[in-house]
N, C-alpha and C. Protein backbone atom coordinates (compact mmCIF):
# COMPACT_ATOMS: atom_id res chain seq x y z
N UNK A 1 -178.35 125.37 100.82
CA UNK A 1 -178.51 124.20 99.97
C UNK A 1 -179.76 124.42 99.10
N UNK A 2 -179.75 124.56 97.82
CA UNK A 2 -181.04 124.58 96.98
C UNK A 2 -181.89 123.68 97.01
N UNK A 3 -183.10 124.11 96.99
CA UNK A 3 -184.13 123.43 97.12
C UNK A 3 -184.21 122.69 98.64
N UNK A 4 -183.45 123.08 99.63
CA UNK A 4 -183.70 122.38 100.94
C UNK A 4 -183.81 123.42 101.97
N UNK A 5 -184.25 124.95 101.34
CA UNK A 5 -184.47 125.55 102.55
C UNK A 5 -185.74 126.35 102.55
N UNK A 6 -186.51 125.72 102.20
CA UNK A 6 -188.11 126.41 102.42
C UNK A 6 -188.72 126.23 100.99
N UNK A 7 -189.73 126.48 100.77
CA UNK A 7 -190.92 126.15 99.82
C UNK A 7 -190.44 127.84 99.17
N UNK A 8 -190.86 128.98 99.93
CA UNK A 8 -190.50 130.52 99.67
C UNK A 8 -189.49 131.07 99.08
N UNK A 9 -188.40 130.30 99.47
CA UNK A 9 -187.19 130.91 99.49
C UNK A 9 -186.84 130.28 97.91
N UNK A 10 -186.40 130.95 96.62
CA UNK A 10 -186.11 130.37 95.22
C UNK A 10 -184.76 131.30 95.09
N UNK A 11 -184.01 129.99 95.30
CA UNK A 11 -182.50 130.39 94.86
C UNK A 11 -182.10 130.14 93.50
N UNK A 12 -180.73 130.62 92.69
CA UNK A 12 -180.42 130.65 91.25
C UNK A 12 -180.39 129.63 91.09
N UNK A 13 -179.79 129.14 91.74
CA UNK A 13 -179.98 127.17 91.38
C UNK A 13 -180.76 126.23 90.33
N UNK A 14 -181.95 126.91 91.59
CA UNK A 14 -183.32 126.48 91.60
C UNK A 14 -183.61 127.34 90.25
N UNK A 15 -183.69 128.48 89.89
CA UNK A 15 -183.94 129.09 88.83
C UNK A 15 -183.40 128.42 87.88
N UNK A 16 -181.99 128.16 87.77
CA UNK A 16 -181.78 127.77 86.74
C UNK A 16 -181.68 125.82 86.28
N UNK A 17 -182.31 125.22 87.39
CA UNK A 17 -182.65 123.95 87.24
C UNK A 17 -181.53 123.12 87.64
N UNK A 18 -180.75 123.60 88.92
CA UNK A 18 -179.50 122.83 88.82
C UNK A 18 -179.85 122.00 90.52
N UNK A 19 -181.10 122.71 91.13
CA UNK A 19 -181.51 122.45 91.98
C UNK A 19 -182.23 120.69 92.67
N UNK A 20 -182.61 120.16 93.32
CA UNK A 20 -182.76 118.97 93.63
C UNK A 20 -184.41 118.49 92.95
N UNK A 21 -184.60 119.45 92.96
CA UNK A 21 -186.47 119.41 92.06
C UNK A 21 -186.52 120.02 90.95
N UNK A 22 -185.36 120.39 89.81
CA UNK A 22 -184.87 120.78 88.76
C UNK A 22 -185.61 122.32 88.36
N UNK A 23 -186.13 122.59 87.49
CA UNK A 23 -186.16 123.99 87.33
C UNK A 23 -187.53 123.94 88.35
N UNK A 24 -187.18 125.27 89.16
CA UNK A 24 -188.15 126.26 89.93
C UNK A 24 -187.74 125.45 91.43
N UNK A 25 -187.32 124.24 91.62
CA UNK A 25 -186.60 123.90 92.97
C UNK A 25 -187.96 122.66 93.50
N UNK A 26 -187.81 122.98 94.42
CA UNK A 26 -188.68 121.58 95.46
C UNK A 26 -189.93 122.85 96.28
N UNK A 27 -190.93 122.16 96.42
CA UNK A 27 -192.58 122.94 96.80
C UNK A 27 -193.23 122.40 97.89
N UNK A 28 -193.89 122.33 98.97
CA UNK A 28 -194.49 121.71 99.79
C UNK A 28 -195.91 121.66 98.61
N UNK A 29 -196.12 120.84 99.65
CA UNK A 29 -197.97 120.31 98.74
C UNK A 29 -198.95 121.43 98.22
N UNK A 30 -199.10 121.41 97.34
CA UNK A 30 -200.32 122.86 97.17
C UNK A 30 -199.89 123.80 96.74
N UNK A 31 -198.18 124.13 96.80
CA UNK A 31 -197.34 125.14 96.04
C UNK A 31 -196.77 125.05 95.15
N UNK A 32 -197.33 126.36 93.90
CA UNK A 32 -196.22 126.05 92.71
C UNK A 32 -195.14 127.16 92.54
N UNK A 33 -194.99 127.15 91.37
CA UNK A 33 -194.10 127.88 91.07
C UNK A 33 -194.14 129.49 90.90
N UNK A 34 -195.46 129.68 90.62
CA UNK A 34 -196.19 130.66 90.30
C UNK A 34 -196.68 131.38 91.75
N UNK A 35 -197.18 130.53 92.72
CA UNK A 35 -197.21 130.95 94.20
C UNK A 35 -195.94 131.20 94.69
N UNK A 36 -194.93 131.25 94.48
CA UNK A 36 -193.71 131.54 95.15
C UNK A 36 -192.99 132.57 94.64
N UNK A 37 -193.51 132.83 93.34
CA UNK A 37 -193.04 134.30 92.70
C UNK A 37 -193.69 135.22 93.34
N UNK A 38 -195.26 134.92 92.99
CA UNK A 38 -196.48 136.07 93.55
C UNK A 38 -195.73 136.20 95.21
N UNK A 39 -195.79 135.14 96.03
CA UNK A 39 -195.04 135.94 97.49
C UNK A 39 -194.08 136.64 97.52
N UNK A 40 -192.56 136.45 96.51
CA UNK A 40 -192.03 136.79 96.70
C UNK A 40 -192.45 138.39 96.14
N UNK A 41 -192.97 138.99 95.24
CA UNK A 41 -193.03 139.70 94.61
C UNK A 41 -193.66 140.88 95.72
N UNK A 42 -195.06 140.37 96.65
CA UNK A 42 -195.63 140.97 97.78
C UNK A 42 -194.35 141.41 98.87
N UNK A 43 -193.47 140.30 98.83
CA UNK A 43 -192.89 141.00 99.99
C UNK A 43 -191.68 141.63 99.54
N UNK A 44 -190.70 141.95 98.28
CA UNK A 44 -189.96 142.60 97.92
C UNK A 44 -190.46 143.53 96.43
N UNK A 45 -191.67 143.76 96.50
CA UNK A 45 -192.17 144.55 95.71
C UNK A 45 -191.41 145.62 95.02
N UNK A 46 -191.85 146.36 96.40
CA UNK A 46 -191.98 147.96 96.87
C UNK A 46 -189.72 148.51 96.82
N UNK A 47 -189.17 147.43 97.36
CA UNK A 47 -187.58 146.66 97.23
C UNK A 47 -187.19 147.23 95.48
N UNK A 48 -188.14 146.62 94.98
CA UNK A 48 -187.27 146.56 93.20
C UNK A 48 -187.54 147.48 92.84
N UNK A 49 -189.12 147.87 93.00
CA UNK A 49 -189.49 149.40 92.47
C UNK A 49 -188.60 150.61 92.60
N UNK A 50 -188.20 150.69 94.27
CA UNK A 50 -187.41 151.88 94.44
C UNK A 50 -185.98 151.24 93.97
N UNK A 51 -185.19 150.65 94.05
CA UNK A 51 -184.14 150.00 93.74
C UNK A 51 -183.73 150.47 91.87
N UNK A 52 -184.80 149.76 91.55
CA UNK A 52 -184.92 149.90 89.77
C UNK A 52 -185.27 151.27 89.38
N UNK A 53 -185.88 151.72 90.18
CA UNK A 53 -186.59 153.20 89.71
C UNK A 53 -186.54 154.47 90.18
N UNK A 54 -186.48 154.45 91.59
CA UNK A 54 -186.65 155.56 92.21
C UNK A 54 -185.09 156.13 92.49
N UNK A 55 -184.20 155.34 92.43
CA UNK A 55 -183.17 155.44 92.99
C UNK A 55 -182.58 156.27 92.09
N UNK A 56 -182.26 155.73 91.06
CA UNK A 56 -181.65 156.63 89.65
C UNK A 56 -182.28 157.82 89.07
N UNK A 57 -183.79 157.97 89.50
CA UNK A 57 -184.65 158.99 89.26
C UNK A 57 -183.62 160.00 90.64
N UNK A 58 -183.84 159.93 91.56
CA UNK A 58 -182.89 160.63 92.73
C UNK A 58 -181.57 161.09 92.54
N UNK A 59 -180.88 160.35 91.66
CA UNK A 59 -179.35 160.04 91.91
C UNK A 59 -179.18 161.40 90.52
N UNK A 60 -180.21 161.29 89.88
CA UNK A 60 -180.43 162.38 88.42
C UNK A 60 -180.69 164.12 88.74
N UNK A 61 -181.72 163.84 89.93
CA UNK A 61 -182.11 165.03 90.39
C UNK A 61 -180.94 165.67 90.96
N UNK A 62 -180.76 164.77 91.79
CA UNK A 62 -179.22 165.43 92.32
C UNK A 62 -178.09 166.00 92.29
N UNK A 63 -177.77 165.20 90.79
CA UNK A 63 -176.77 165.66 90.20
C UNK A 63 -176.98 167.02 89.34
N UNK A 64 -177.98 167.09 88.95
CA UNK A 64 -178.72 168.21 87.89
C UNK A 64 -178.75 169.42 89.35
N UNK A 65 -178.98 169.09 90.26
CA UNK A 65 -179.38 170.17 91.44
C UNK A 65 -177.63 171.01 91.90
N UNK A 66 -176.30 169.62 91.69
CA UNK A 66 -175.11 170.11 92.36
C UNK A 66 -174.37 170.26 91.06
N UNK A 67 -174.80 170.20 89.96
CA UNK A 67 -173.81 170.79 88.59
C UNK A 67 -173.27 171.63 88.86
N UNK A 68 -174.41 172.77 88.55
CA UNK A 68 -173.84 173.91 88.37
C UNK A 68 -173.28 174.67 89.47
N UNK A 69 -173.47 174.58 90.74
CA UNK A 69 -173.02 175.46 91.70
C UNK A 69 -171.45 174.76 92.48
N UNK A 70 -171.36 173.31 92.38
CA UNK A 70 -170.13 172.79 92.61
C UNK A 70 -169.26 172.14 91.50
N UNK A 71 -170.01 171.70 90.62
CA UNK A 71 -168.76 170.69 89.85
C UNK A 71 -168.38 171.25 88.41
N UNK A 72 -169.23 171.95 88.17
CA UNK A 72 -168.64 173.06 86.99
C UNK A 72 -167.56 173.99 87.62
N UNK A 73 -167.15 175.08 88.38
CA UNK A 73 -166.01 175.65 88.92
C UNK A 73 -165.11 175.15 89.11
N UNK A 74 -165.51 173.57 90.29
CA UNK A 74 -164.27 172.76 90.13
C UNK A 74 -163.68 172.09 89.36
N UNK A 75 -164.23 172.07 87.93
CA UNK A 75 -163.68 171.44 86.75
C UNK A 75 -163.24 172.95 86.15
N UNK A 76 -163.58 174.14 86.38
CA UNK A 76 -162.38 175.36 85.47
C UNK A 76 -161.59 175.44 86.95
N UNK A 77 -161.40 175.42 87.61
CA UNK A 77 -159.88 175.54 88.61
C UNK A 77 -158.83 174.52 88.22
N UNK A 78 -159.39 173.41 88.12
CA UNK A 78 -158.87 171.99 87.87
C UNK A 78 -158.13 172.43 86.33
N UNK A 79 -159.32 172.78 85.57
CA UNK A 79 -158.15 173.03 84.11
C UNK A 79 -157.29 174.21 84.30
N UNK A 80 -157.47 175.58 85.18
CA UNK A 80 -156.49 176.42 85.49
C UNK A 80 -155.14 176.08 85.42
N UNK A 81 -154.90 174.86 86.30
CA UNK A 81 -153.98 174.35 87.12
C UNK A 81 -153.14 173.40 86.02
N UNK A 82 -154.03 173.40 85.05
CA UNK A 82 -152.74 172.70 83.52
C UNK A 82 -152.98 171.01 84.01
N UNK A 83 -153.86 170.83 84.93
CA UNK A 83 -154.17 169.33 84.83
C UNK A 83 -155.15 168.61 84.08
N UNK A 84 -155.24 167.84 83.74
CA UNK A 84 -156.30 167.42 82.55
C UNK A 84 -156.83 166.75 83.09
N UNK A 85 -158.10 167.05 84.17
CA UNK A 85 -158.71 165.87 85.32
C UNK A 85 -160.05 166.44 85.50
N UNK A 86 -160.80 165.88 85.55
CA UNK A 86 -162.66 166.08 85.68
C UNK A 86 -163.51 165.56 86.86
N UNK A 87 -164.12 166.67 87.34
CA UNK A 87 -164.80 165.98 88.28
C UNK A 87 -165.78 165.94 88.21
């Protein structure tokens, strides 16, 4: 339920103002909106960084590392074979 399950917790709802305390949701005393990003941000930081960044940096290396020794041959056998298919 938006805005009824913790001060921390900011659901889309709540983001997008559809929530019971309209945009940014409902706060215990002393909390804004701005304190609930900054926590969230501490504890799924390190989460988005590798997620957003590191992951596709990896997923690049990898592929650049298995080109040439697997998926180039198996794309000339593949055209040998009179099929028109890529791997």
């Amino acid at each position: 339920m938006a805005g009824g399950d913790g001060s921390y917790r900011l659901t889309l709802p709540e983001l997008l103002g559809m929530g019971k305390g309209g945009f940014g949701g409902n706060y215990s005393a002393g909390i804004t909106f701005t304190d609930v990003m900054q926590t969230n941000l501490k504890k799924n930081g390190a989460k988005i960084v590798a997620s957003a960044v590191l992951i596709p940096m990896a997923a690049n290396v990898v592929t650049k590392l298995i080109r040439k020794p697997v998926i180039l041959p198996m794309n000339r056998a593949l055209k040998m074979t009179g099929l028109d298919v890529k791997v």
